[in-house]
Protein backbone atom coordinates (compact mmCIF):
# COMPACT_ATOMS: atom_id res chain seq x y z
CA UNK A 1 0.00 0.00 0.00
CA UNK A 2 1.14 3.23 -0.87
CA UNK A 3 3.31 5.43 1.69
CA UNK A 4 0.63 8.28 1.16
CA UNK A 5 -2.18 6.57 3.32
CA UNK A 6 -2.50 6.97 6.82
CA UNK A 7 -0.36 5.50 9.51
CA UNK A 8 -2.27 3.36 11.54
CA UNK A 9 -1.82 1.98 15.23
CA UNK A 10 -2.87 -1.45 15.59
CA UNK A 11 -3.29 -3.72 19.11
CA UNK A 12 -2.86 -7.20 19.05
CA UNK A 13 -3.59 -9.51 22.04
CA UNK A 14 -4.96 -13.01 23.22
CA UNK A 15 -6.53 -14.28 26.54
CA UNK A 16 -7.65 -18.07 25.64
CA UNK A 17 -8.74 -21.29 26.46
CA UNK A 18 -11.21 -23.81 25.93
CA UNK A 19 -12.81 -24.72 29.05
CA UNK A 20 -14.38 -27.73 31.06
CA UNK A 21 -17.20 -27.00 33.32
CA UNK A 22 -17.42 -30.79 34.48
CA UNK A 23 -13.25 -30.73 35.26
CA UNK A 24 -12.07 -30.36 38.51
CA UNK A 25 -9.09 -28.94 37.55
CA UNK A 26 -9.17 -25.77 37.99
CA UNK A 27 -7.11 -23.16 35.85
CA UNK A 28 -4.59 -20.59 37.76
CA UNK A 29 -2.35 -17.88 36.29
CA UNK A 30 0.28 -20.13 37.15
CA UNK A 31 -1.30 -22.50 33.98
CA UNK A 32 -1.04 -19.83 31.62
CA UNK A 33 2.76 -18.62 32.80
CA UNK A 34 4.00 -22.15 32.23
CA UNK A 35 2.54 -22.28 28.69
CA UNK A 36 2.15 -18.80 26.88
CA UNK A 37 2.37 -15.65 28.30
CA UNK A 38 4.07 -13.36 26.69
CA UNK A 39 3.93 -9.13 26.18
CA UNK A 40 5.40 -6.87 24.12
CA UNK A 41 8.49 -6.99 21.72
CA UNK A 42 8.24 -10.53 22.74
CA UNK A 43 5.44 -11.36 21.41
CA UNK A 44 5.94 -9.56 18.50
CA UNK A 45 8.93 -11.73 18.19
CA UNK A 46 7.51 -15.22 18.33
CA UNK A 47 4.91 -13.76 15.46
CA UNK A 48 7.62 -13.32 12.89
CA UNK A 49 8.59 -15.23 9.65
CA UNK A 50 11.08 -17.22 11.94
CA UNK A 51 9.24 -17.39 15.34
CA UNK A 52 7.13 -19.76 17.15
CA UNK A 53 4.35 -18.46 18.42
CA UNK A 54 3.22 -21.48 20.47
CA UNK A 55 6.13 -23.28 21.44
CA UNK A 56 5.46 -27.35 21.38
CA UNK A 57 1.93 -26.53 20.46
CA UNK A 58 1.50 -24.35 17.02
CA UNK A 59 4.45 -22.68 14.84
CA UNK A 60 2.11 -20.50 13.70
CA UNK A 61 -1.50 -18.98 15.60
CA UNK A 62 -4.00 -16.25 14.99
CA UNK A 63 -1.65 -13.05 15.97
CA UNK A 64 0.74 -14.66 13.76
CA UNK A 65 -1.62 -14.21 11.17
CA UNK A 66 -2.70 -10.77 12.22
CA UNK A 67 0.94 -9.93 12.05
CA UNK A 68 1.45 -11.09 8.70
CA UNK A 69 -1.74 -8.78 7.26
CA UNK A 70 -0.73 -5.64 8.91
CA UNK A 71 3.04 -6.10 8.44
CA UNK A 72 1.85 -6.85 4.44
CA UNK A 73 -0.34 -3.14 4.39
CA UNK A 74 3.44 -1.13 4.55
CA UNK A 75 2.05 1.52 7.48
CA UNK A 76 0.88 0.31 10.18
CA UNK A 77 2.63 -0.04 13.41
CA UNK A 78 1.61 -2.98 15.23
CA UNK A 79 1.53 -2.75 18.86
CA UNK A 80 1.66 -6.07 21.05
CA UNK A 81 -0.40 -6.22 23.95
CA UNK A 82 -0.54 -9.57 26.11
CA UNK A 83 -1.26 -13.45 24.85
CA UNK A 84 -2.00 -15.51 27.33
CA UNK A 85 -3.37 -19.01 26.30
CA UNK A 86 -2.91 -22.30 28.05
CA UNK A 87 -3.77 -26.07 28.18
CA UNK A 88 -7.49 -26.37 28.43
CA UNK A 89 -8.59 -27.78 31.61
CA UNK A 90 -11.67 -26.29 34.52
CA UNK A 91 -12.94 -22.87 34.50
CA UNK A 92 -10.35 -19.81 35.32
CA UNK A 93 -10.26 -18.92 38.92
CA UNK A 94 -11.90 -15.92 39.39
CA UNK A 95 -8.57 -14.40 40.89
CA UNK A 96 -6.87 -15.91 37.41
CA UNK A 97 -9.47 -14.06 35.14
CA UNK A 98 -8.96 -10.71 36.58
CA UNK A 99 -4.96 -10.63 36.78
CA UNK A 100 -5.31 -11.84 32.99
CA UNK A 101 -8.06 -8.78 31.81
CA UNK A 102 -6.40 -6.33 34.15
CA UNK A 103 -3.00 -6.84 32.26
CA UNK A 104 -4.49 -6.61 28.85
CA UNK A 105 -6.65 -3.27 29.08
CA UNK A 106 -3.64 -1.71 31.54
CA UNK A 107 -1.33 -2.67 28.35
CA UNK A 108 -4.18 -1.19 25.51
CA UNK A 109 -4.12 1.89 28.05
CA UNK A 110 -0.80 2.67 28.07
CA UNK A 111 -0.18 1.70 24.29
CA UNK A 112 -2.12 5.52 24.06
CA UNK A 113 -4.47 5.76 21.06
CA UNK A 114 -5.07 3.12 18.62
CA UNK A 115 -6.88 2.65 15.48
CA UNK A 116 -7.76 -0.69 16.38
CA UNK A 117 -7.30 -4.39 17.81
CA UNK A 118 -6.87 -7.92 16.95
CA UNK A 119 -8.18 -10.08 19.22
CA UNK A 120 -7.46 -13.36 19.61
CA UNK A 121 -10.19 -15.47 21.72
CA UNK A 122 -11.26 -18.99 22.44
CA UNK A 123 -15.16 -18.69 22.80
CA UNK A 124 -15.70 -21.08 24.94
CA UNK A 125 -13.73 -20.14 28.05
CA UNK A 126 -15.36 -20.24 31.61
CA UNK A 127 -14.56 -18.80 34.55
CA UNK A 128 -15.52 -18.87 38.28
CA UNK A 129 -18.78 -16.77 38.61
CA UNK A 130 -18.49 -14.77 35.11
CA UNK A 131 -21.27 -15.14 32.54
CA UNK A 132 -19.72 -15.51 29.44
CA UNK A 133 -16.52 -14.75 29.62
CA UNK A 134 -15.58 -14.05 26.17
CA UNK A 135 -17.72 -11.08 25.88
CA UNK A 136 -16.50 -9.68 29.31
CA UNK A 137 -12.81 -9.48 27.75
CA UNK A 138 -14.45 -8.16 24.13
CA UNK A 139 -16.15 -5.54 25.61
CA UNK A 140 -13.57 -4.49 28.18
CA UNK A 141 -10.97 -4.18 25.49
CA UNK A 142 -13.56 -2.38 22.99
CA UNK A 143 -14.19 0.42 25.94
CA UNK A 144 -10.14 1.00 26.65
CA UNK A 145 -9.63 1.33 22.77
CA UNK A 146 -12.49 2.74 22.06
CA UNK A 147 -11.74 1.79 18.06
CA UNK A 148 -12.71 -1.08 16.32
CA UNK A 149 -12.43 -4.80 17.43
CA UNK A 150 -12.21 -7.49 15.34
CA UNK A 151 -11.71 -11.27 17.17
CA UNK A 152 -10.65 -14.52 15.93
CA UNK A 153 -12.61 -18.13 17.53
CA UNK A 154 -12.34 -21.27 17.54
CA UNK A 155 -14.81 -23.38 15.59
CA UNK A 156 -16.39 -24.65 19.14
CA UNK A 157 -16.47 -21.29 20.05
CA UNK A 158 -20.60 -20.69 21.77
CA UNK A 159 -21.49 -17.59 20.42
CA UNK A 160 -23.89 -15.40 22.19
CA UNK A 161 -25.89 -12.28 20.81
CA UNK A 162 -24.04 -9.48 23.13
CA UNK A 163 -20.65 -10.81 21.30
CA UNK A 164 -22.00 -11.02 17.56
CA UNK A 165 -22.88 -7.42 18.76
CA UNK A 166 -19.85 -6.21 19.86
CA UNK A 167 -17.25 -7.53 17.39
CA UNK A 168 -16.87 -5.23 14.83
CA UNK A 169 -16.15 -8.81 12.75
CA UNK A 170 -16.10 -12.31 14.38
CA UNK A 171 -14.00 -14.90 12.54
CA UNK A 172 -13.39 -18.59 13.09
CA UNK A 173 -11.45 -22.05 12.32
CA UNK A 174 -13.27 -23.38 9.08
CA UNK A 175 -11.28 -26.53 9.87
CA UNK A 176 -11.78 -29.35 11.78
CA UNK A 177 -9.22 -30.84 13.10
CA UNK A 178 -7.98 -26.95 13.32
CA UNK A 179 -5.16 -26.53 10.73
CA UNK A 180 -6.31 -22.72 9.61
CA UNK A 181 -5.32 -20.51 13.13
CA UNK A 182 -2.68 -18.47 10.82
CA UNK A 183 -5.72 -17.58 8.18
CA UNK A 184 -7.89 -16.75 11.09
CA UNK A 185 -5.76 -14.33 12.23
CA UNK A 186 -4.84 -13.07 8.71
CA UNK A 187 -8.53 -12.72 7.69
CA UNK A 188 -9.22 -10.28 11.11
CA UNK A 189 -6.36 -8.05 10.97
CA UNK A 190 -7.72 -7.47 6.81
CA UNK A 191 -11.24 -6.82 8.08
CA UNK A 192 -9.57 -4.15 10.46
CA UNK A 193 -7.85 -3.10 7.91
CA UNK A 194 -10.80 -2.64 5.43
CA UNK A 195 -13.01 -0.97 8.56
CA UNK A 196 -10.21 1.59 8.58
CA UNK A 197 -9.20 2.01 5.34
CA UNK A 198 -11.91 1.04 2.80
CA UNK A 199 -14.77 2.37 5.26
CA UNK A 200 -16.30 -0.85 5.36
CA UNK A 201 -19.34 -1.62 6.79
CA UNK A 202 -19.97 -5.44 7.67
CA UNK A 203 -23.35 -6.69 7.89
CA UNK A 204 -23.50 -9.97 9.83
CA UNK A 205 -25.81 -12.09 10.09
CA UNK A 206 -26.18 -15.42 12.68
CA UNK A 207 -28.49 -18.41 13.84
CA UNK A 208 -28.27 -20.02 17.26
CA UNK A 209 -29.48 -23.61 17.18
CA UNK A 210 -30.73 -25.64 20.17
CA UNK A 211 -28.45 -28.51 19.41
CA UNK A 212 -25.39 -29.98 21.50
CA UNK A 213 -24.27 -32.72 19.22
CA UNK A 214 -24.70 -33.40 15.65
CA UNK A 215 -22.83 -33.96 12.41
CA UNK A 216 -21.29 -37.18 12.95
CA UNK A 217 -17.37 -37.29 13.66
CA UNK A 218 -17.78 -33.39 12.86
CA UNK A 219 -14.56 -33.43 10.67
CA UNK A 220 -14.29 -30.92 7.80
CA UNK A 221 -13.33 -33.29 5.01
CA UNK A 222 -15.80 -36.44 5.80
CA UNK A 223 -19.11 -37.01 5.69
CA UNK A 224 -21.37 -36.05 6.87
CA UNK A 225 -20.06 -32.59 7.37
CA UNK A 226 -17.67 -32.44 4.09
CA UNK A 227 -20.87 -31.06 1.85
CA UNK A 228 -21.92 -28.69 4.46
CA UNK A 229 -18.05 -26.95 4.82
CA UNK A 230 -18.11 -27.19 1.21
CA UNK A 231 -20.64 -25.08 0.82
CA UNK A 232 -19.45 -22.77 3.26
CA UNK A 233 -16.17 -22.22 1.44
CA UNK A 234 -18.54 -20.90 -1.69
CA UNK A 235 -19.75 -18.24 0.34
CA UNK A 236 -16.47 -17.44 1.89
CA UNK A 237 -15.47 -17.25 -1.65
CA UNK A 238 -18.21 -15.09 -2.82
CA UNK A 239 -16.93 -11.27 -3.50
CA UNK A 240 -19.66 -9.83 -1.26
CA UNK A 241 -18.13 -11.87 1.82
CA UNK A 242 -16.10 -10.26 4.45
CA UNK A 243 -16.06 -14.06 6.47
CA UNK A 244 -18.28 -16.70 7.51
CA UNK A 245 -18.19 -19.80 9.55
CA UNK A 246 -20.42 -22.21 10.90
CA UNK A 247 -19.28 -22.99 14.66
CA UNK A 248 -20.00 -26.53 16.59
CA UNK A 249 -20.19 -25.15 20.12
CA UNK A 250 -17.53 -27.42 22.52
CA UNK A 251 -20.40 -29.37 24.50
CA UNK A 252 -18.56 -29.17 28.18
CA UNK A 253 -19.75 -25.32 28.34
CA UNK A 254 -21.89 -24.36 30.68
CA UNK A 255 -23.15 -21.89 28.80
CA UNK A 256 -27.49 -21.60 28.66
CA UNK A 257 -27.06 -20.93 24.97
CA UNK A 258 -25.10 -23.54 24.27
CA UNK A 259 -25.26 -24.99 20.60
CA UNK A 260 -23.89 -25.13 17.18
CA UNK A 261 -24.45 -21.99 15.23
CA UNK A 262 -23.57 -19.94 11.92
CA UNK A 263 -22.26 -16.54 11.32
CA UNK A 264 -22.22 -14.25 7.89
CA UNK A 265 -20.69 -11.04 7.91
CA UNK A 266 -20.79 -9.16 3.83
CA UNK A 267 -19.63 -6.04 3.04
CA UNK A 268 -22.96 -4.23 3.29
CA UNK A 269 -25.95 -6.73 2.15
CA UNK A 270 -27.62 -7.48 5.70
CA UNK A 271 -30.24 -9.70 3.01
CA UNK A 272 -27.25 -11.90 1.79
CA UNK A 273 -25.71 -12.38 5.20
CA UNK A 274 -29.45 -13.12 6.20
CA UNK A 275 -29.90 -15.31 3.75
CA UNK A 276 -26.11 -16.91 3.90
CA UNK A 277 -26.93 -17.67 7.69
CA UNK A 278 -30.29 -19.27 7.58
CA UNK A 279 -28.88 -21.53 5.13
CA UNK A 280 -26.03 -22.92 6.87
CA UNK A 281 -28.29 -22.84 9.94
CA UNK A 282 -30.84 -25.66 7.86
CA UNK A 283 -27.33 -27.51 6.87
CA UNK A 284 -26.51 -27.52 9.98
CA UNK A 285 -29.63 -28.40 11.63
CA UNK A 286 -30.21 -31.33 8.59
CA UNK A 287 -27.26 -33.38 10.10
CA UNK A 288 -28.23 -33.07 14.22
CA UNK A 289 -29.68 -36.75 14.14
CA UNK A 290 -26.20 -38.19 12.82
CA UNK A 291 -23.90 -38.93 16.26
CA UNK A 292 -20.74 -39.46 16.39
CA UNK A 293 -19.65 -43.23 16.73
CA UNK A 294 -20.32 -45.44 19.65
CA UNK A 295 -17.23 -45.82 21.72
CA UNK A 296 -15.93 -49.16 22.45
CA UNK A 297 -15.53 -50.19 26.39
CA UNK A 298 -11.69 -50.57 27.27
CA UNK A 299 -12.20 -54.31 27.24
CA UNK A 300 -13.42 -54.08 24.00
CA UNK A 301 -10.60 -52.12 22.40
CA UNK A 302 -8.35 -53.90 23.68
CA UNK A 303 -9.87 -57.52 21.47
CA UNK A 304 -9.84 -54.87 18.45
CA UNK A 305 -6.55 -54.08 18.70
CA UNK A 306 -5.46 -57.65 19.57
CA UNK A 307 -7.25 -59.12 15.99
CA UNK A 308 -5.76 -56.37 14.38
CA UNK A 309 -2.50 -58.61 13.57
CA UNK A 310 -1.63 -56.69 9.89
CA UNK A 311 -2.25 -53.04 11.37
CA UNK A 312 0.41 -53.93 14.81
CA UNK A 313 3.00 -55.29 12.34
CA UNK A 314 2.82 -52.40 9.84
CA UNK A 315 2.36 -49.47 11.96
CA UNK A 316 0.58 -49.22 16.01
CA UNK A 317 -2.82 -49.31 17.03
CA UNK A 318 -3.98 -45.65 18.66
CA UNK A 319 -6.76 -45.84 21.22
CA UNK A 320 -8.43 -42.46 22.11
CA UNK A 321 -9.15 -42.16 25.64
CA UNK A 322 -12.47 -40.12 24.62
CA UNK A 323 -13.73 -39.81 28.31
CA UNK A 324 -10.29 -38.17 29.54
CA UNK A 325 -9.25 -36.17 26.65
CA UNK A 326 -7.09 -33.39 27.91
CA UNK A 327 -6.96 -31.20 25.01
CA UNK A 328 -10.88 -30.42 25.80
CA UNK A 329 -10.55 -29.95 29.77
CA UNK A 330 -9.90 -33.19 31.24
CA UNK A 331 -7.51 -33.58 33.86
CA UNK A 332 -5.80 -36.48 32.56
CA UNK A 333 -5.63 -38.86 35.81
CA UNK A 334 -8.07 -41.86 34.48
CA UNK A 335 -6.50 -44.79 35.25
CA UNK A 336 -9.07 -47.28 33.24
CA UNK A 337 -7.02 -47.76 30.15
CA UNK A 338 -4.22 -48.36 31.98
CA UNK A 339 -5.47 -51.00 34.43
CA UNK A 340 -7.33 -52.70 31.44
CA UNK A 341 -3.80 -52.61 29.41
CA UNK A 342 -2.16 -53.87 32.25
CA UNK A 343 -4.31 -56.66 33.47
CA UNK A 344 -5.68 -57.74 30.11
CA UNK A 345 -3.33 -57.11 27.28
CA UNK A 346 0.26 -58.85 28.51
CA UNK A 347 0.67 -60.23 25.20
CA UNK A 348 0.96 -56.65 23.96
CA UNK A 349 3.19 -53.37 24.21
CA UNK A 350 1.97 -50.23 25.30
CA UNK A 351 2.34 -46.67 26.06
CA UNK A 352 0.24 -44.78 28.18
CA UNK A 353 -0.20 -41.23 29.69
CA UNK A 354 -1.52 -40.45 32.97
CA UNK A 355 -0.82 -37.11 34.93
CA UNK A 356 -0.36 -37.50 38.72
CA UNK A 357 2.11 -34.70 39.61
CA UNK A 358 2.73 -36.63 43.16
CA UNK A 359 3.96 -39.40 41.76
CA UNK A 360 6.08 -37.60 39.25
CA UNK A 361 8.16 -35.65 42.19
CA UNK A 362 8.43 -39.05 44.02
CA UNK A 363 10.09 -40.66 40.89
CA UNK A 364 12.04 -37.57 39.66
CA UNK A 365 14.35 -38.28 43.01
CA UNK A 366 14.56 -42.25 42.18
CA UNK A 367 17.81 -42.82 39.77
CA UNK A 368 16.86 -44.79 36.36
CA UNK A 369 17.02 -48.43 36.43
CA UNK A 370 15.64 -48.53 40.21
CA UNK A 371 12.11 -49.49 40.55
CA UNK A 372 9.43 -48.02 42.43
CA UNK A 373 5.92 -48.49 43.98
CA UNK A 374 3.38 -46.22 43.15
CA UNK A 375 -0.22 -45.70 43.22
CA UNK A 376 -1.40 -43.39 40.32
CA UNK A 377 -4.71 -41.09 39.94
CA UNK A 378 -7.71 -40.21 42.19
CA UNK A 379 -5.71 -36.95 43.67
CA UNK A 380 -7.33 -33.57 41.09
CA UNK A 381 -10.46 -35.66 41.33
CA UNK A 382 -10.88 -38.57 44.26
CA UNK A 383 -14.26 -39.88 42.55
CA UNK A 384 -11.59 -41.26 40.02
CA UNK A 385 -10.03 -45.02 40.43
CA UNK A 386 -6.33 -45.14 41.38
CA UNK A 387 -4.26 -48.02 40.30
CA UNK A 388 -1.21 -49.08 41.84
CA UNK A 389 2.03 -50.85 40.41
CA UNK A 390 5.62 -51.65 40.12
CA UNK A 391 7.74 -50.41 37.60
CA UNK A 392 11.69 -49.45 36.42
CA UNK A 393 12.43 -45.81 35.81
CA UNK A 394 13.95 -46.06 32.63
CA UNK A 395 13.51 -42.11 31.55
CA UNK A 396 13.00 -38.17 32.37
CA UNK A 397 12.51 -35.15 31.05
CA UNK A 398 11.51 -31.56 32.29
CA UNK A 399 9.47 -30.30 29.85
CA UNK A 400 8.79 -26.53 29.73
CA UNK A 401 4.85 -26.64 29.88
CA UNK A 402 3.96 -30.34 30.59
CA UNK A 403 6.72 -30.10 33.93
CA UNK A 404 8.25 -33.52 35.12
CA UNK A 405 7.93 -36.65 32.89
CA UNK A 406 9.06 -39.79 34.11
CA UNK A 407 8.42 -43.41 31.96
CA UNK A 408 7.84 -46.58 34.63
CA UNK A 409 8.24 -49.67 32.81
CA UNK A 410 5.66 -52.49 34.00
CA UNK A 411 7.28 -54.90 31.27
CA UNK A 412 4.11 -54.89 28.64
CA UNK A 413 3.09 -51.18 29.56
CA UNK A 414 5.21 -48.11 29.44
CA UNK A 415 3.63 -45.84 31.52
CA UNK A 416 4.60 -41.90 30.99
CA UNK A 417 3.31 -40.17 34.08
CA UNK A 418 3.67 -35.97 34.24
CA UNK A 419 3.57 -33.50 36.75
CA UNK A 420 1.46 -31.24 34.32
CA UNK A 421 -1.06 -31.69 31.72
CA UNK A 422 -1.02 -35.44 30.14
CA UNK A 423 -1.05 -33.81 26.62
CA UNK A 424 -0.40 -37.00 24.45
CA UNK A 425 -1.28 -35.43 21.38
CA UNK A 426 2.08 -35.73 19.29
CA UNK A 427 4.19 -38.81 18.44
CA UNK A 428 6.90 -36.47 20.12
CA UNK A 429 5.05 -36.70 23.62
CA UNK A 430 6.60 -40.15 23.86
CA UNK A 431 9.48 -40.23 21.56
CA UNK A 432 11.31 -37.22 23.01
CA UNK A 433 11.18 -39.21 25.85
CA UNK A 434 13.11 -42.54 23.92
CA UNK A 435 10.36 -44.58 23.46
CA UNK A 436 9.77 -45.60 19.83
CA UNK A 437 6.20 -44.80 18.44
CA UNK A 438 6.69 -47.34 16.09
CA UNK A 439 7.35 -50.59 18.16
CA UNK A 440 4.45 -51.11 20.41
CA UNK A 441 0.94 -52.06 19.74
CA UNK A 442 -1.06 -49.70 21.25
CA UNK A 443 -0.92 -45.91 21.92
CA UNK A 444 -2.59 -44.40 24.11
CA UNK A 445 -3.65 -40.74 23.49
CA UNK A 446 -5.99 -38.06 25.30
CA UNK A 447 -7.38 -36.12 22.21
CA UNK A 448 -10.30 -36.53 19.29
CA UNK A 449 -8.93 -35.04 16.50
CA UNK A 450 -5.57 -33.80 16.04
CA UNK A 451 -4.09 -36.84 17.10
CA UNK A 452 -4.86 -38.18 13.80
CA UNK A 453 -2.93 -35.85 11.66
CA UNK A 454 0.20 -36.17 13.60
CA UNK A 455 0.33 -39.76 13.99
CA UNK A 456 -0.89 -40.35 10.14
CA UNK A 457 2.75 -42.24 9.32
CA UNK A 458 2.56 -44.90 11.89
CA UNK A 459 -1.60 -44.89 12.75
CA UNK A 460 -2.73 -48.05 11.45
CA UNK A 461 -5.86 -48.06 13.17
CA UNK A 462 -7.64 -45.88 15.78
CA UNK A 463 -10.18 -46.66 18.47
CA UNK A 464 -12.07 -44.35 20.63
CA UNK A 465 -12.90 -45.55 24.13
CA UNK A 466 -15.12 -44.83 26.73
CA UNK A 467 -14.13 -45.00 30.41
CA UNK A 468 -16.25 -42.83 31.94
CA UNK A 469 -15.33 -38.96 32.32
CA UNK A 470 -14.94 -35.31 31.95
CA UNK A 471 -15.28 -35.10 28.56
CA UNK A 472 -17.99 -37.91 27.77
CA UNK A 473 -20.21 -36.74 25.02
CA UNK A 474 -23.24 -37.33 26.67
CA UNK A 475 -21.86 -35.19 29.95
CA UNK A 476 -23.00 -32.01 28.39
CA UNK A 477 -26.80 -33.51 29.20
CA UNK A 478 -26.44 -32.46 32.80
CA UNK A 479 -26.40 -29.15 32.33
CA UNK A 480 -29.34 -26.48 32.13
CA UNK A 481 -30.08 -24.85 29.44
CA UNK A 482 -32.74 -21.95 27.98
CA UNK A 483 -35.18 -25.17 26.80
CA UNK A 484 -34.94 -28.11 25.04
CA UNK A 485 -31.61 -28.88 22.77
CA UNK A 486 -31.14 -32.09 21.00
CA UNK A 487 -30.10 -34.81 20.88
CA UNK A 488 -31.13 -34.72 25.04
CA UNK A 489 -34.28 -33.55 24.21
CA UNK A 490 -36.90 -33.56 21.21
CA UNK A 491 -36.69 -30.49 19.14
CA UNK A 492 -38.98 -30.17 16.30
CA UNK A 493 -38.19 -26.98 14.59
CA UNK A 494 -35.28 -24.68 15.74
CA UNK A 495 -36.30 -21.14 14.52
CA UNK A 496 -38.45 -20.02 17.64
CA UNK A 497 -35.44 -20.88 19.90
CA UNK A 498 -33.11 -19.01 17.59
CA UNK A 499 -35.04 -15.92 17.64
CA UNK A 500 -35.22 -15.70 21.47
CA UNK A 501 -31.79 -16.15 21.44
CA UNK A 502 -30.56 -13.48 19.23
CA UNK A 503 -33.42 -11.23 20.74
CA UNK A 504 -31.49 -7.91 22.02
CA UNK A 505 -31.43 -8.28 26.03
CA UNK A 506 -34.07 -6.25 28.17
């Protein structure tokens, strides 16, 4: 862009994380300190060509992104604010939330005037006694600015009607498993940009559907979803489109509104972003009877991946601990897989996570090759099982987020136990640690979908299990919501609920 255009000042900042009402866990500033927080120059460091902005997580985020479009306009100057984002796990302590806000609009205040902000949130974080959380941090940062706000989400983001309101432009993930964070980012910091310098006006549009669970496995490139994201790529691809998204609301939210939802934002034509929503809304609402797949029982997994002879030799069997998946709030202590590995699978080789950060400082002081005694789980929440064993230490590592990591061999099972979050997510979570991802039979990990991307090479076949937990699909059914959602509850048409819950409060 030409030197002769204005010079504009432009904020950047992040508080995130996808929370777990049902987790016990509970999430402290100290969580966000030992995985990304970061201010200033620093920040603005870790969002350049060469940096990482989310070290042993994701090269490259939203503010990366934002970066790139403002750094690619020639005048702006981009001023970094804070980025906090951590693990998720339970709501933010009340204590955590405010020490977090306070440091972002004390940073926006002192930046002096800006033009506008980038801001990177999760839309579906909860904290202790705050309604919405998300929209608390929006409009806080709108008032300190007092400029335009445009705000990245995830695609489980819950959207509510005060924060379609008060984003100037809301865009999310149109990926599933999330691969796009970067183009997020990119596509907010150009809406800013054509607010400010185009004088763009975007009209958005959005439907709020009373429905928890839907669209099968929910991933972007398979049925039954593939058609619907197809579609929405048209639209995102149609001229009169600033962005759109269609957003599958993460189902451990306690949040009254909770449900999947669309959102159509055009440069001007509130009929076509009407008419763009509603659509996507009936796509949406056409696949809420397909569920995802029925989990198998530990027991059961366990036969699967014993008759799967041809997928062992080629390549490892990866079983998804789907009740305990930490990478959508749980804490990571469930013992189940592992007492079921040990106790019913001797004739096979596995690896397992489980955090117990007790039993990780009792082992970090015990010198590899001498064995130990332990009894794992049941301390974040004591409803859980604990399991105890006898093992070799054979390995540890201090990892910057995830803390102590110490492997117990039981002979058969390889147990990786960690002081922090049990983030098995990446073949790395075990091999940095000298244990081949290649060799054993089973894997255990605690995720649903990007799991699958990283262990493509040696995946042979995956199996979800059910043990019982934080993140069981069906948990969200014990919540309370503003009526009747499906698939707890028969729904028969979804446009009455919609309209009460876009209605403009009192």
């Amino acid at each position: 862009m030409a030197r002769s255009t204005p010079r504009l000042r432009i904020a950047i900042g992040r508080i995130a994380q996808e929370s777990n009402c049902f987790s016990r866990l509970a999430t402290t500033i100290s969580d966000f300190r030992a995985t990304h927080y970061l201010e200033g120059q620093a920040l603005l460091e870790v969002c350049s060509p060469f940096g990482i902005e989310l070290p042993g997580y994701l090269r490259n985020g939203e503010l990366t992104g934002a970066v790139d479009a403002l750094r690619a306009d020639g005048n702006v100057e981009i001023i970094p604010l804070l980025s906090a984002w951590t693990i998720p796990a339970g709501p933010l302590t009340r204590d955590c939330f405010d020490t977090l806000l306070g440091r972002l609009t004390e940073d926006l205040a002192r930046a002096g005037k800006v033009d506008g902000v980038v801001l990177s949130l999760h839309g579906a974080m909860g904290v202790e006694g705050v309604a919405d959380a998300d929209t608390v941090v929006l409009r806080a940062v709108k008032a300190v600015a007092n400029a335009p706000v445009t705000v990245t989400h995830d695609l489980h983001a819950a959207l509510t009607e005060e924060r379609v309101r008060t984003a100037d432009l809301l865009v999310g993930y149109r990926t599933n498993p999330h691969r796009d964070h970067r183009r997020s980012g990119r596509e907010a910091a150009q809406g800013l940009l054509a607010i400010l310098r185009e004088g763009a006006r975007p009209e958005t549009a959005w439907r709020s559907l009373p429905m928890i669970l839907g669209g099968g496995n929910t991933v972007d490139f398979l049925q039954p979803m593939r058609g619907i994201f197809r579609r929405l790529g048209s639209i995102v691809r149609d001229p009169r489109t600033m962005t759109a998204s269609i957003m599958m609301c993460h189902p451990w939210n306690d949040e009254p509104r909770l449900g999947f939802s669309s959102l159509v934002s055009t440069r001007g034509d509130r009929a076509q972003a009407e008419s763009w929503a509603d659509e996507l809304a009936e796509l949406l609402w056409s696949v809420r009877k397909e569920m995802p797949p029925t989990f198998r029982s530990p027991e059961q997994a366990i036969e699967e991946a014993r008759a799967a002879t041809l997928a062992r030799k080629l390549g490892v069997v990866v079983l998804s601990d789907a009740s305990d998946v930490v990478s959508a709030g749980a804490a990571g202590e469930n013992t189940r897989p592992l007492r079921a590995l040990y106790e019913q699978a001797r004739d096979l080789v596995s690896l397992v996570p489980i955090r117990d950060a007790a039993v990780s400082e009792a082992l970090w002081k015990v010198a590899e090759g001498e064995f130990a005694a332990v009894t794992l789980g049941g301390k974040i929440d004591p409803r859980e099982p604990s399991f105890s064993c006898e093992g070799k230490v054979i390995a540890k590592r201090m990892h910057p987020a995830l803390g102590r990591m110490v492997v117990l061999d039981l002979g058969h099972v390889k147990v990786v136990i960690t002081q922090g979050h049990s983030l098995a997510v990446k073949p790395s979570f075990y091999s940095e640690l000298g244990l081949s991802v290649w060799k054993p039979d089973i894997v255990v990990v605690k995720n649903f979908f990007p799991f699958r991307m990283f262990f493509a090479p040696m995946a042979r076949k995956v199996i979800y299990v059910r043990t019982e937990g934080s993140t069981d699909l069906d948990a969200a059914f014990k919540l309370t919501f503003d009526g009747p959602v499906t698939p707890r509850d028969e729904v028969g048409d979804w446009r009455a609920r919609d309209q009460a819950r876009r209605a403009v409060p009192g």
